[in-house]
PDB file of N, CA and C in Angstrom:
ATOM      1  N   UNK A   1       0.858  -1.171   0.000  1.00  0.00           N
ATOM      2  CA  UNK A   1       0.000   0.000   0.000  1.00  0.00           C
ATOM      3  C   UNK A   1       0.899   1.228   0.000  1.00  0.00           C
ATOM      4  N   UNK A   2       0.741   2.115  -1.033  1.00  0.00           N
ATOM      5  CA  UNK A   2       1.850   3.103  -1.285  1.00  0.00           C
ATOM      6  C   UNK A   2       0.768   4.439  -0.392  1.00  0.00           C
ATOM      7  N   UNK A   3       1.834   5.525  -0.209  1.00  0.00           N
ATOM      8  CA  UNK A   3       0.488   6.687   1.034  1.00  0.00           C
ATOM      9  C   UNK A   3      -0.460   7.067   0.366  1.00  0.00           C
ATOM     10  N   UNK A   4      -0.657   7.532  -0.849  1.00  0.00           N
ATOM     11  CA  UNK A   4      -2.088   7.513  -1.517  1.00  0.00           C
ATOM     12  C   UNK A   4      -2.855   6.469  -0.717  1.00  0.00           C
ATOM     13  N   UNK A   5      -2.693   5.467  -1.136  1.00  0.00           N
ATOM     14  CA  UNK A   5      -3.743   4.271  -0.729  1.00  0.00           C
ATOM     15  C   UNK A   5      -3.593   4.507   0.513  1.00  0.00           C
ATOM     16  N   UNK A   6      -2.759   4.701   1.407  1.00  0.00           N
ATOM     17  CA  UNK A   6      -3.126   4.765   2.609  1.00  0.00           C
ATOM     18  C   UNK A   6      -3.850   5.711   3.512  1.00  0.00           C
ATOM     19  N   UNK A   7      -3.539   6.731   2.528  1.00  0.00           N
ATOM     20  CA  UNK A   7      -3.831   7.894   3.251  1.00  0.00           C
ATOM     21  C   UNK A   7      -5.478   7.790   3.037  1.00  0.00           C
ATOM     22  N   UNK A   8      -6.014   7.070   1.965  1.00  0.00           N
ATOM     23  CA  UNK A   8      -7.440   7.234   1.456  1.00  0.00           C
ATOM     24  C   UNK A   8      -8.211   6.111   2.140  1.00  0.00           C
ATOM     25  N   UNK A   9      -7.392   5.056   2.662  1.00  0.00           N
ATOM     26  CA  UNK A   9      -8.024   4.082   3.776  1.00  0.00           C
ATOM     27  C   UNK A   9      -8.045   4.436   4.323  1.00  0.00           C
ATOM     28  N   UNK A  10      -7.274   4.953   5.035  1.00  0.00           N
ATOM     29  CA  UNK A  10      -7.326   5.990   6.735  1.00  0.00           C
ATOM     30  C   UNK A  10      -8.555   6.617   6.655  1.00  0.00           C
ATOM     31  N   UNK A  11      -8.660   7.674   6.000  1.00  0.00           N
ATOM     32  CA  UNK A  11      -9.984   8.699   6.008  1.00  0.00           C
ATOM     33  C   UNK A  11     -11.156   7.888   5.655  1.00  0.00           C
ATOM     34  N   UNK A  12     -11.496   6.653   4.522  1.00  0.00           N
ATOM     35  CA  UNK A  12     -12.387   6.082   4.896  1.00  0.00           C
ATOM     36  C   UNK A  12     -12.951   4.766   6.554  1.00  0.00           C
ATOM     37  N   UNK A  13     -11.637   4.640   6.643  1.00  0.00           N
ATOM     38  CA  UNK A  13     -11.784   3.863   7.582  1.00  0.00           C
ATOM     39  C   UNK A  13     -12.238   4.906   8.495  1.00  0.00           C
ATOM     40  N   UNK A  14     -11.066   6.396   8.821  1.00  0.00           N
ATOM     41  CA  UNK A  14     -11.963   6.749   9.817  1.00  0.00           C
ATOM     42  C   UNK A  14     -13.475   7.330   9.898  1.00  0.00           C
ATOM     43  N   UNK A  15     -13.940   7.731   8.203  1.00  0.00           N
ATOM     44  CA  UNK A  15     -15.449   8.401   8.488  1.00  0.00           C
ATOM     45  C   UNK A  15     -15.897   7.314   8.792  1.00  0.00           C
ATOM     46  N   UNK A  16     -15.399   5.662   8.641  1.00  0.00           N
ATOM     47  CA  UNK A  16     -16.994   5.082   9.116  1.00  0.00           C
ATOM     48  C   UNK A  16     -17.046   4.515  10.282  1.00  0.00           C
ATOM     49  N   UNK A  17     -16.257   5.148  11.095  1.00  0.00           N
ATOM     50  CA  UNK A  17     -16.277   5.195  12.576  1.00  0.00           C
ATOM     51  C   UNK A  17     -17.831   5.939  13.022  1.00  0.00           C
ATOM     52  N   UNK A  18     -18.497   5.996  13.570  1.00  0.00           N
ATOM     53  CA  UNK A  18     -19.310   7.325  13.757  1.00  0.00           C
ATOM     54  C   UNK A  18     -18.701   8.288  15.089  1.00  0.00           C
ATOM     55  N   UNK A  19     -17.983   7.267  16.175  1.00  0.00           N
ATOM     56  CA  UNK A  19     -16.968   7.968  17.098  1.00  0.00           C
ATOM     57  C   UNK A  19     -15.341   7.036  17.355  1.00  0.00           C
ATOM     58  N   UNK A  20     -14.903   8.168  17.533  1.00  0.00           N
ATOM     59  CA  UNK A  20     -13.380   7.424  17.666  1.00  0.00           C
ATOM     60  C   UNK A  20     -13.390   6.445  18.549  1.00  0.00           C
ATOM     61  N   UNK A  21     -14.215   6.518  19.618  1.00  0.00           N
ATOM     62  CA  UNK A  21     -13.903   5.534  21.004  1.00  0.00           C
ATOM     63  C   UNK A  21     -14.516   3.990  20.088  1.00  0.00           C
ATOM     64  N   UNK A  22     -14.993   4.138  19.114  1.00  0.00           N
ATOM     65  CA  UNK A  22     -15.487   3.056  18.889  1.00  0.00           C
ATOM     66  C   UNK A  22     -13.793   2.646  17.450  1.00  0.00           C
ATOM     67  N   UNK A  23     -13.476   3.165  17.562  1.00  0.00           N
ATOM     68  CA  UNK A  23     -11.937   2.769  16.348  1.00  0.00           C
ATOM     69  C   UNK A  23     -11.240   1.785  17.213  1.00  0.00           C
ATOM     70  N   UNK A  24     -10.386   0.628  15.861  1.00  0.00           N
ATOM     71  CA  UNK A  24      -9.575   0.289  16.879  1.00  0.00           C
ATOM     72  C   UNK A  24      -7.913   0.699  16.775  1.00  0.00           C
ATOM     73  N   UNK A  25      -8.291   1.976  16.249  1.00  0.00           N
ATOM     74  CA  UNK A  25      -7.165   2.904  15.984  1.00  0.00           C
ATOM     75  C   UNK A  25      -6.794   3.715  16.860  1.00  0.00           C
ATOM     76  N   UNK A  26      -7.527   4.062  18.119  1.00  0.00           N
ATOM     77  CA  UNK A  26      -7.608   5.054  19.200  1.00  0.00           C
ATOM     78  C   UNK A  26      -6.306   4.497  19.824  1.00  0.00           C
ATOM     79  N   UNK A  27      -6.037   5.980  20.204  1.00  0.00           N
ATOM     80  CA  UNK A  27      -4.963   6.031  20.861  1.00  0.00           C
ATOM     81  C   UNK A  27      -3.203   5.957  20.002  1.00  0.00           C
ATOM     82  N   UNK A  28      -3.718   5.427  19.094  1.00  0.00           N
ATOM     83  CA  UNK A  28      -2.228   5.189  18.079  1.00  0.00           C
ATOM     84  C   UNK A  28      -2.302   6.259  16.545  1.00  0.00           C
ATOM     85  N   UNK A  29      -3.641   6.756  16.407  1.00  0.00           N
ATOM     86  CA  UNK A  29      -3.850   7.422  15.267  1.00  0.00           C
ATOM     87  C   UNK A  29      -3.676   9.125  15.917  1.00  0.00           C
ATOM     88  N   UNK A  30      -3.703   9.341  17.125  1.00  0.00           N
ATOM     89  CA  UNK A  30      -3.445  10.583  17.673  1.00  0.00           C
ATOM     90  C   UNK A  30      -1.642  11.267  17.502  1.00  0.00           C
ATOM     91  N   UNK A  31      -1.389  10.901  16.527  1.00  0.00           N
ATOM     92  CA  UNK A  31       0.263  12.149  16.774  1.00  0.00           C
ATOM     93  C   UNK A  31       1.094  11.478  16.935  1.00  0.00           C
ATOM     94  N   UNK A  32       1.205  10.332  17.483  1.00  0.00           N
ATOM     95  CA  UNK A  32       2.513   9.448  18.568  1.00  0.00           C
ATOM     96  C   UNK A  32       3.118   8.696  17.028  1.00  0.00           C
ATOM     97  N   UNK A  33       4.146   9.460  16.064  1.00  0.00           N
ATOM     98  CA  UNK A  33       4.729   8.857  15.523  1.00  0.00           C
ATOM     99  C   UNK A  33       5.799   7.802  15.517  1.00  0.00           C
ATOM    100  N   UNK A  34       6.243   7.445  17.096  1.00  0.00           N
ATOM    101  CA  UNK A  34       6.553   5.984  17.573  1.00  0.00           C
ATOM    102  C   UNK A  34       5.901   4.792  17.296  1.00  0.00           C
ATOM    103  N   UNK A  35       4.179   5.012  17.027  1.00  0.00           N
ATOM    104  CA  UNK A  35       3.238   4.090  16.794  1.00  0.00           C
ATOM    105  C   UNK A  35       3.090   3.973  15.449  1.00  0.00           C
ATOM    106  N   UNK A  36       3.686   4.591  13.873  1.00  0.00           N
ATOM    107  CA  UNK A  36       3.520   4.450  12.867  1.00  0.00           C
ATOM    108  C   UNK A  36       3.849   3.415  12.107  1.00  0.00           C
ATOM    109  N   UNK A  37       4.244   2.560  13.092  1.00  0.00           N
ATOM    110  CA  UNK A  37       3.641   0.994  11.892  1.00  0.00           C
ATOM    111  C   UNK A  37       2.916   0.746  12.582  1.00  0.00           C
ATOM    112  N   UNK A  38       2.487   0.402  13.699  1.00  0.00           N
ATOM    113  CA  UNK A  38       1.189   0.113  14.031  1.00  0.00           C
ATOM    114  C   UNK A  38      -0.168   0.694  13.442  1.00  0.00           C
ATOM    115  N   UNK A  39       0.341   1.646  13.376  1.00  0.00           N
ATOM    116  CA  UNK A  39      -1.321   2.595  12.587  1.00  0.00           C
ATOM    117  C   UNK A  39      -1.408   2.007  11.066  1.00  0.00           C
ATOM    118  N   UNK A  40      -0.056   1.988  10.718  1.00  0.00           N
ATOM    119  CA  UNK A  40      -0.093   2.003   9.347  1.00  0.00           C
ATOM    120  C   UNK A  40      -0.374  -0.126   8.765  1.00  0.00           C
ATOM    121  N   UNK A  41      -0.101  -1.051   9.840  1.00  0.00           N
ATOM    122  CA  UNK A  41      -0.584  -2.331   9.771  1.00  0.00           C
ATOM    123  C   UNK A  41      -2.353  -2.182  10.239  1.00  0.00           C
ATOM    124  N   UNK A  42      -2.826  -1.286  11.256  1.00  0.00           N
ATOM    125  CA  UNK A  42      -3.595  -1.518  11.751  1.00  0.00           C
ATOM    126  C   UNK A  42      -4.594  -1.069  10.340  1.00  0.00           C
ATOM    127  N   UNK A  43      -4.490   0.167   9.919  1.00  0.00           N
ATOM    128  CA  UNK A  43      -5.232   0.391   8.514  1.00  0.00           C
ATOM    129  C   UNK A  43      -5.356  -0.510   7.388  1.00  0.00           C
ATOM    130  N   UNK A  44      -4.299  -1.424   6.970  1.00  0.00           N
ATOM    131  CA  UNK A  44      -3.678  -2.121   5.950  1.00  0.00           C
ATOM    132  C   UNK A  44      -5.222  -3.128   6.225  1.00  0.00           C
ATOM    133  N   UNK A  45      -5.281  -3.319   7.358  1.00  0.00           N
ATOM    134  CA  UNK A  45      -5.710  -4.708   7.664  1.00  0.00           C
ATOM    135  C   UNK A  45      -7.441  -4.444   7.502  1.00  0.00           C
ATOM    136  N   UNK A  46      -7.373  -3.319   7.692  1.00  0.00           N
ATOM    137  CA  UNK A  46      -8.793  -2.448   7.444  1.00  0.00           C
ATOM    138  C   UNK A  46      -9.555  -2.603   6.579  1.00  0.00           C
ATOM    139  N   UNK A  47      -8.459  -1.936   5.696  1.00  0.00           N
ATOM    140  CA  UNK A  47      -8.938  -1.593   4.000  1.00  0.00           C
ATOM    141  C   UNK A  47      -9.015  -3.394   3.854  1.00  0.00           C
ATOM    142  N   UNK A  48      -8.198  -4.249   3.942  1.00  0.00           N
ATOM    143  CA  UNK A  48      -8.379  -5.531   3.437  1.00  0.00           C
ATOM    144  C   UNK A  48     -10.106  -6.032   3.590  1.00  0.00           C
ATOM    145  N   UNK A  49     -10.259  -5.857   4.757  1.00  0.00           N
ATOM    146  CA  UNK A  49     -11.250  -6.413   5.096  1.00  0.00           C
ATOM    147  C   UNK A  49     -12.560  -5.691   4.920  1.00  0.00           C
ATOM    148  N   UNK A  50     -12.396  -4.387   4.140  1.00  0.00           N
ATOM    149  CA  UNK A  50     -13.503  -3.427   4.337  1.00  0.00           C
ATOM    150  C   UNK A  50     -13.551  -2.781   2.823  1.00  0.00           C
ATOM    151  N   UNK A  51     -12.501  -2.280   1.711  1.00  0.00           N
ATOM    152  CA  UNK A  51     -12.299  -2.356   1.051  1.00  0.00           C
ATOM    153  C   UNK A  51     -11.572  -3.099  -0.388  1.00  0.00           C
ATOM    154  N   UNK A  52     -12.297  -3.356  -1.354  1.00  0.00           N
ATOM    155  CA  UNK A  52     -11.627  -3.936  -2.648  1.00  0.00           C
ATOM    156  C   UNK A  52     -10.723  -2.713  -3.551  1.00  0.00           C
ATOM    157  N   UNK A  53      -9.813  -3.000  -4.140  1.00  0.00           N
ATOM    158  CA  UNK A  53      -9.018  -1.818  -4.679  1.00  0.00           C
ATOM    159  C   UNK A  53      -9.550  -1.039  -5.896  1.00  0.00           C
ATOM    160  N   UNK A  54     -10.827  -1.451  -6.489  1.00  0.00           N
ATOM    161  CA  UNK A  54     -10.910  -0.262  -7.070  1.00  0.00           C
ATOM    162  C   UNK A  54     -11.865   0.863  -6.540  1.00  0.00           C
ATOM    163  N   UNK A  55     -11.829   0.536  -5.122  1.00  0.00           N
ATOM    164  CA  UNK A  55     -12.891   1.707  -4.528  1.00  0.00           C
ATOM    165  C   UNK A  55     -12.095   2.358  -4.048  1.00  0.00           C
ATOM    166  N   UNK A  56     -10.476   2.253  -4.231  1.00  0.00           N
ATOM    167  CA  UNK A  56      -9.607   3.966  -3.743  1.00  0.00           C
ATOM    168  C   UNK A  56      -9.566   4.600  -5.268  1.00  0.00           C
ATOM    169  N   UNK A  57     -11.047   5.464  -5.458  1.00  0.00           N
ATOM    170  CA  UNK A  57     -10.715   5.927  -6.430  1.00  0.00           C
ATOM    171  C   UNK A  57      -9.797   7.470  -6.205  1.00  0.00           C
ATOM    172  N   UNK A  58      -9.949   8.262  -7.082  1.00  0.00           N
ATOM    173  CA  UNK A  58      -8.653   9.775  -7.148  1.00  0.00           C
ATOM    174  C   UNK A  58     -10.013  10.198  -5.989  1.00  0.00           C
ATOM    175  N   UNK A  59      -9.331  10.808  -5.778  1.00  0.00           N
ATOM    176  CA  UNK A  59     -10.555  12.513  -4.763  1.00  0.00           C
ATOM    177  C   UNK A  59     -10.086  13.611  -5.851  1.00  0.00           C
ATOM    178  N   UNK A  60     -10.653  14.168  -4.794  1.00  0.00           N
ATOM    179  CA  UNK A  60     -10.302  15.832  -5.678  1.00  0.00           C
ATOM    180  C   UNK A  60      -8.942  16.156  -5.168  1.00  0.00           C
ATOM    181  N   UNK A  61      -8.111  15.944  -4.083  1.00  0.00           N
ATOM    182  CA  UNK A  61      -7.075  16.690  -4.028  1.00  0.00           C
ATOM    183  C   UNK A  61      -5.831  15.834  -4.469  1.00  0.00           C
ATOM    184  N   UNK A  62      -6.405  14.109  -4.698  1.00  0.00           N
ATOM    185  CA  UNK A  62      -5.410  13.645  -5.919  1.00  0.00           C
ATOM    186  C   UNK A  62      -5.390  14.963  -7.241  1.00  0.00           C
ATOM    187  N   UNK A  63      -6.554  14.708  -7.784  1.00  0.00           N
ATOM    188  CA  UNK A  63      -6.334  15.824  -8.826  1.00  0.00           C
ATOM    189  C   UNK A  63      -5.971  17.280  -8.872  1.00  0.00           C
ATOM    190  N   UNK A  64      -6.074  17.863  -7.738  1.00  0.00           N
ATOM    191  CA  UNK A  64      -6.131  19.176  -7.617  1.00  0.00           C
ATOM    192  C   UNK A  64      -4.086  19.093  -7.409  1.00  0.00           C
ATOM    193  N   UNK A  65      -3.612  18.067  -6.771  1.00  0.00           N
ATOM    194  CA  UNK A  65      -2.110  17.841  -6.328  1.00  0.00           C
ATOM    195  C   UNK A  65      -1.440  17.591  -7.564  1.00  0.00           C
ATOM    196  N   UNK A  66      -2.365  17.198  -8.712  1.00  0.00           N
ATOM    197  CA  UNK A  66      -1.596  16.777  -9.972  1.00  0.00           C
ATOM    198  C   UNK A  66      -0.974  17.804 -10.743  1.00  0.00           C
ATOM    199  N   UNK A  67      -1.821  18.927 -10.253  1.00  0.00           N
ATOM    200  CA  UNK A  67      -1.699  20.242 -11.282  1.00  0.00           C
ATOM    201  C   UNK A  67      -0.946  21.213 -10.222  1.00  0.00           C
ATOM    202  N   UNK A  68      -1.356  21.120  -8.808  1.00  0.00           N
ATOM    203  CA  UNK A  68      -0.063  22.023  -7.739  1.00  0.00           C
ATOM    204  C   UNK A  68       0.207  21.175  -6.715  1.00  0.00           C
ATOM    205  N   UNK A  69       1.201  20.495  -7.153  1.00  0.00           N
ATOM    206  CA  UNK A  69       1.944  19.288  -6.167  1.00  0.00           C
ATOM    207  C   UNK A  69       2.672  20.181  -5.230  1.00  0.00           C
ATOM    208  N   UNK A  70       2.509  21.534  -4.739  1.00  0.00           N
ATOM    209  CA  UNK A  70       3.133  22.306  -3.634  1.00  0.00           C
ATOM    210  C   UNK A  70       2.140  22.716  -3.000  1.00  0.00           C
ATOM    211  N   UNK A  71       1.020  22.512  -3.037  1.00  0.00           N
ATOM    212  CA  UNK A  71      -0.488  23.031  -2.133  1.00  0.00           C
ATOM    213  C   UNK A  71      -0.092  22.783  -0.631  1.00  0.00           C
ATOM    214  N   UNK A  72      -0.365  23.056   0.081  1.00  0.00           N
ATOM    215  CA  UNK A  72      -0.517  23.439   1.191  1.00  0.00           C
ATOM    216  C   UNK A  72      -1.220  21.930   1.607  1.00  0.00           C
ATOM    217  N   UNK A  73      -0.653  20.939   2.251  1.00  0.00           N
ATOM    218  CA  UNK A  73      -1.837  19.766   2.412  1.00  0.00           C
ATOM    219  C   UNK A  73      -1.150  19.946   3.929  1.00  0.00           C
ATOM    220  N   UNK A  74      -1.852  19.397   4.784  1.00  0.00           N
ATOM    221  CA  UNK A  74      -2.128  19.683   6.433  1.00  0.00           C
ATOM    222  C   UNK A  74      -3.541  18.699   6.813  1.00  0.00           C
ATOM    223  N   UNK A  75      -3.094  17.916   7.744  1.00  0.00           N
ATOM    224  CA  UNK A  75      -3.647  16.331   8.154  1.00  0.00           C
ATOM    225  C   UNK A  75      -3.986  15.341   7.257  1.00  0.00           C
ATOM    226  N   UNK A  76      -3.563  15.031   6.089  1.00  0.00           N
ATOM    227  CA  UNK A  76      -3.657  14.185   5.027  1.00  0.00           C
ATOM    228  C   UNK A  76      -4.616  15.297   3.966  1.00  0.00           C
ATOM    229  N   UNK A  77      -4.782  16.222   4.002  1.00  0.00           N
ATOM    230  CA  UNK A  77      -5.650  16.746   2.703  1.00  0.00           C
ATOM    231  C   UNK A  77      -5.648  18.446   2.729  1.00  0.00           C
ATOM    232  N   UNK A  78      -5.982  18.877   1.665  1.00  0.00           N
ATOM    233  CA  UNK A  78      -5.680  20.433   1.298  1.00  0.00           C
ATOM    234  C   UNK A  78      -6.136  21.277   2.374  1.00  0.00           C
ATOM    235  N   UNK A  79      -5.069  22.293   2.683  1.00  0.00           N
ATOM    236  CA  UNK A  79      -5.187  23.147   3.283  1.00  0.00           C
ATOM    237  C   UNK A  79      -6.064  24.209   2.794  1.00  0.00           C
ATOM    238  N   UNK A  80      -7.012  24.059   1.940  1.00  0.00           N
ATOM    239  CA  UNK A  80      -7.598  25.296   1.160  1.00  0.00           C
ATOM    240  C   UNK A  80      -8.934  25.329   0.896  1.00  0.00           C
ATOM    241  N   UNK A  81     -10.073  26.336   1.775  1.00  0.00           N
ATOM    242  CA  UNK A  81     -11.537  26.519   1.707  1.00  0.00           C
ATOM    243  C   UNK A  81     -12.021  25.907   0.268  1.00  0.00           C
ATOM    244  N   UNK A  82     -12.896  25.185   0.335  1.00  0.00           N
ATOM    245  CA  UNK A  82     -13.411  24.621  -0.992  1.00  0.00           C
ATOM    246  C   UNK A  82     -13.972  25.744  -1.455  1.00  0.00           C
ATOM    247  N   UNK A  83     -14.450  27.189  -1.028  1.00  0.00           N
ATOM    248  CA  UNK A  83     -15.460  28.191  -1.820  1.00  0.00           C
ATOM    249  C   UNK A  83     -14.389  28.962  -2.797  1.00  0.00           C
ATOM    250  N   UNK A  84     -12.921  28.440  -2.102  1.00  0.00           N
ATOM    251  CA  UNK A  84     -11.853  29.532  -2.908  1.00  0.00           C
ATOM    252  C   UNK A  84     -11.246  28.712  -4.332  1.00  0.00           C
ATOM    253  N   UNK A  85     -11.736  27.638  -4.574  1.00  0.00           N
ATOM    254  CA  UNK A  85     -11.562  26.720  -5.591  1.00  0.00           C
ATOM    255  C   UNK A  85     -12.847  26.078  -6.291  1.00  0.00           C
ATOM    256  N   UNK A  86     -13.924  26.129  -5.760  1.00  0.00           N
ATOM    257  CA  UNK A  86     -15.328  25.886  -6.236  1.00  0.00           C
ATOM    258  C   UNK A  86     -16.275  26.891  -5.525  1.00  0.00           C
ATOM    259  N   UNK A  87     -16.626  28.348  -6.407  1.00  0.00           N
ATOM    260  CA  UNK A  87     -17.259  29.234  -5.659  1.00  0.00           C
ATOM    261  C   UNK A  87     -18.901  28.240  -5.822  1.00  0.00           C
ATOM    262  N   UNK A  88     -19.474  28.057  -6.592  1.00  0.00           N
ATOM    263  CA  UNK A  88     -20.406  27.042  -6.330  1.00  0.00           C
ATOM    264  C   UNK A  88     -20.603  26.291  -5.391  1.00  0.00           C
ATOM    265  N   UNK A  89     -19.837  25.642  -4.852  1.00  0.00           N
ATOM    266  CA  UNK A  89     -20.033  24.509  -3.897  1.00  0.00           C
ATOM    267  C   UNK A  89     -20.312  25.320  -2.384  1.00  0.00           C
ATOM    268  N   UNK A  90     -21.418  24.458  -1.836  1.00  0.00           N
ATOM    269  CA  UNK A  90     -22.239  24.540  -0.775  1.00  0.00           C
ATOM    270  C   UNK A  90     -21.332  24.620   0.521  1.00  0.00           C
ATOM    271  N   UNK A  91     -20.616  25.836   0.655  1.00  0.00           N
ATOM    272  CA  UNK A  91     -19.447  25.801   1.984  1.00  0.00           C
ATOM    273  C   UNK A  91     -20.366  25.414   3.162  1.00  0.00           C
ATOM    274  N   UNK A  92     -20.312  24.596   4.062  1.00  0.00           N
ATOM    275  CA  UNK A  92     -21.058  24.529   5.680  1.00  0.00           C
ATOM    276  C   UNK A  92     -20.799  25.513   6.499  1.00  0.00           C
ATOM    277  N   UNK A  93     -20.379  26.968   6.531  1.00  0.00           N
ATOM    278  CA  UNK A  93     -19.629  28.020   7.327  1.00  0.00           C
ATOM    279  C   UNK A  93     -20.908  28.130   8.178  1.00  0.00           C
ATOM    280  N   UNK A  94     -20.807  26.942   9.555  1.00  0.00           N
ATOM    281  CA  UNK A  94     -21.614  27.324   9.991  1.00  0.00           C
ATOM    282  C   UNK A  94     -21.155  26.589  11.681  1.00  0.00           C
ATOM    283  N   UNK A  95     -21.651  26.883  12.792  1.00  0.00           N
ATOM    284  CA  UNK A  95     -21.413  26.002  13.598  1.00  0.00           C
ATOM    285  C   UNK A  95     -21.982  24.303  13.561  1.00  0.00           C
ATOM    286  N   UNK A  96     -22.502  23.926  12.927  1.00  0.00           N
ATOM    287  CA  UNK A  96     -22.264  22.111  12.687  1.00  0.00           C
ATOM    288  C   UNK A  96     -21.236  21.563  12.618  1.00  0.00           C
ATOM    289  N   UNK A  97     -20.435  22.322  11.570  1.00  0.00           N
ATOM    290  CA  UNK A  97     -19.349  21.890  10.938  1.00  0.00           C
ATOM    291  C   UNK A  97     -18.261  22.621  10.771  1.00  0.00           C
ATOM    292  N   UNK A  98     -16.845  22.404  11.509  1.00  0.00           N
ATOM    293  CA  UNK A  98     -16.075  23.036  11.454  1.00  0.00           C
ATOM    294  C   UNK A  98     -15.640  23.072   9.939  1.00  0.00           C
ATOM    295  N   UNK A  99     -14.542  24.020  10.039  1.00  0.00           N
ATOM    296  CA  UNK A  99     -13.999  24.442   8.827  1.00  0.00           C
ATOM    297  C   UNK A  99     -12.966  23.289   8.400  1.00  0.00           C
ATOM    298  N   UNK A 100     -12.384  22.501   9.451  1.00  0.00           N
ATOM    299  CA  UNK A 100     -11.564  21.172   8.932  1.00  0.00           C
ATOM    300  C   UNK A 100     -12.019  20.432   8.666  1.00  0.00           C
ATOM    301  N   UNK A 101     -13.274  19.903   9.157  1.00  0.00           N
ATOM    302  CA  UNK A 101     -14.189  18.877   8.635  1.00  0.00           C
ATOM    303  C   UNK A 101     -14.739  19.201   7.366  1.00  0.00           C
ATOM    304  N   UNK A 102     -15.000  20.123   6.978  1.00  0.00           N
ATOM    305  CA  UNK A 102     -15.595  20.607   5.743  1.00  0.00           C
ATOM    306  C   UNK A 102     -14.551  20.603   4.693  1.00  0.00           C
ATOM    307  N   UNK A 103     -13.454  20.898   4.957  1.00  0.00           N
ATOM    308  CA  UNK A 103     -12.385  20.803   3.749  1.00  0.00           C
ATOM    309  C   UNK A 103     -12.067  19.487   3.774  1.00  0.00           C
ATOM    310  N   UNK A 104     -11.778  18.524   4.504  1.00  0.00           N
ATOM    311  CA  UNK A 104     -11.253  17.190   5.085  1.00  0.00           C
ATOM    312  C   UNK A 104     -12.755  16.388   3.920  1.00  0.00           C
ATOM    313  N   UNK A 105     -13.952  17.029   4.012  1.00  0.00           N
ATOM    314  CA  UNK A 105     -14.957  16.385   3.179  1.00  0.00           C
ATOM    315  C   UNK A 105     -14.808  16.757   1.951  1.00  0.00           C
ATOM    316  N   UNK A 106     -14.813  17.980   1.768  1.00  0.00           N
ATOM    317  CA  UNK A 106     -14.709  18.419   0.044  1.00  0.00           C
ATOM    318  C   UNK A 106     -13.098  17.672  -0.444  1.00  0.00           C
ATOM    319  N   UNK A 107     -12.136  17.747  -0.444  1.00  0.00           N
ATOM    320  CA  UNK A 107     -10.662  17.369  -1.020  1.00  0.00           C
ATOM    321  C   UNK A 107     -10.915  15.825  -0.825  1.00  0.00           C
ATOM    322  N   UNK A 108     -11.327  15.562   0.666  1.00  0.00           N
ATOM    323  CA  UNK A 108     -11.700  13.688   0.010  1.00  0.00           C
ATOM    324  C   UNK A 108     -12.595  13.080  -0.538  1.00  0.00           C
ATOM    325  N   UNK A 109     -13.400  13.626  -1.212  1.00  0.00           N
ATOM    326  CA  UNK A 109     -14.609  13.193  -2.289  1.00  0.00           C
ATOM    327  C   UNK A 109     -13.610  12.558  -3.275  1.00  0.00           C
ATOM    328  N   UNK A 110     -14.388  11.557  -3.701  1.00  0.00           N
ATOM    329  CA  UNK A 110     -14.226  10.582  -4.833  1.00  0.00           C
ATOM    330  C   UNK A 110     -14.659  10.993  -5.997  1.00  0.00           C
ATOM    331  N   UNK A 111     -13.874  11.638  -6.966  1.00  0.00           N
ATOM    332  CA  UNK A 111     -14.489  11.853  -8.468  1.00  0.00           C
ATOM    333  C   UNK A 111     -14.129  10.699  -9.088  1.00  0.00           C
ATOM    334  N   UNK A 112     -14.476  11.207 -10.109  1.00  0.00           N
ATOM    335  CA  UNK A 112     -14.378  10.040 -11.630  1.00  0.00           C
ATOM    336  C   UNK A 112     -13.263  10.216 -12.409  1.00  0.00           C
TER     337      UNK A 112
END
């Protein structure tokens, strides 16, 4: 699994957590880069069992990285408001949804 793939198991593995306490990633997915093969076997084993390989398809910030491979990426995905790259798209600027969760959703969408 090269970090693309990993990085795109991670984020699916973690949205379908509905809370972290329920991961069995807790505690090793928080920062402690001493634990990075563990996180990184513990995901592997994830995606095996939860994903087939052609469902890591591109996102948008595969593509958006193809064309500025110097973007600003910060916790696995673009550092950059989706309204300042898709004035169309439905920003959440609201208290529901923070502003990391909202970019963390728009840059990891699955296009075609």
């Amino acid at each position: 699994m090269d970090a693309v793939e990993y990085l795109r198991a991670f984020y699916k593995m973690c949205d379908s957590n509905k809370y972290c306490s329920s991961c069995e990633a807790i505690g090793v997915c928080q920062n402690d880069c001493q634990k990075a093969e563990q996180m990184v076997e513990i995901v592997e084993k994830w995606a095996k069992e939860h994903l087939k390989k052609e469902h890591l398809k591109k996102t948008r910030m595969d593509k958006f990285l193809e064309v500025f491979p110097n973007a600003d990426v910060h916790d696995g995905f673009c550092d950059i408001c989706p309204k300042y790259v898709e004035p169309s798209y439905k920003v959440n600027c609201n208290e529901t949804q923070s502003c990391t969760d909202c970019a963390r959703e728009y840059w990891t969408e699955e296009i075609e």
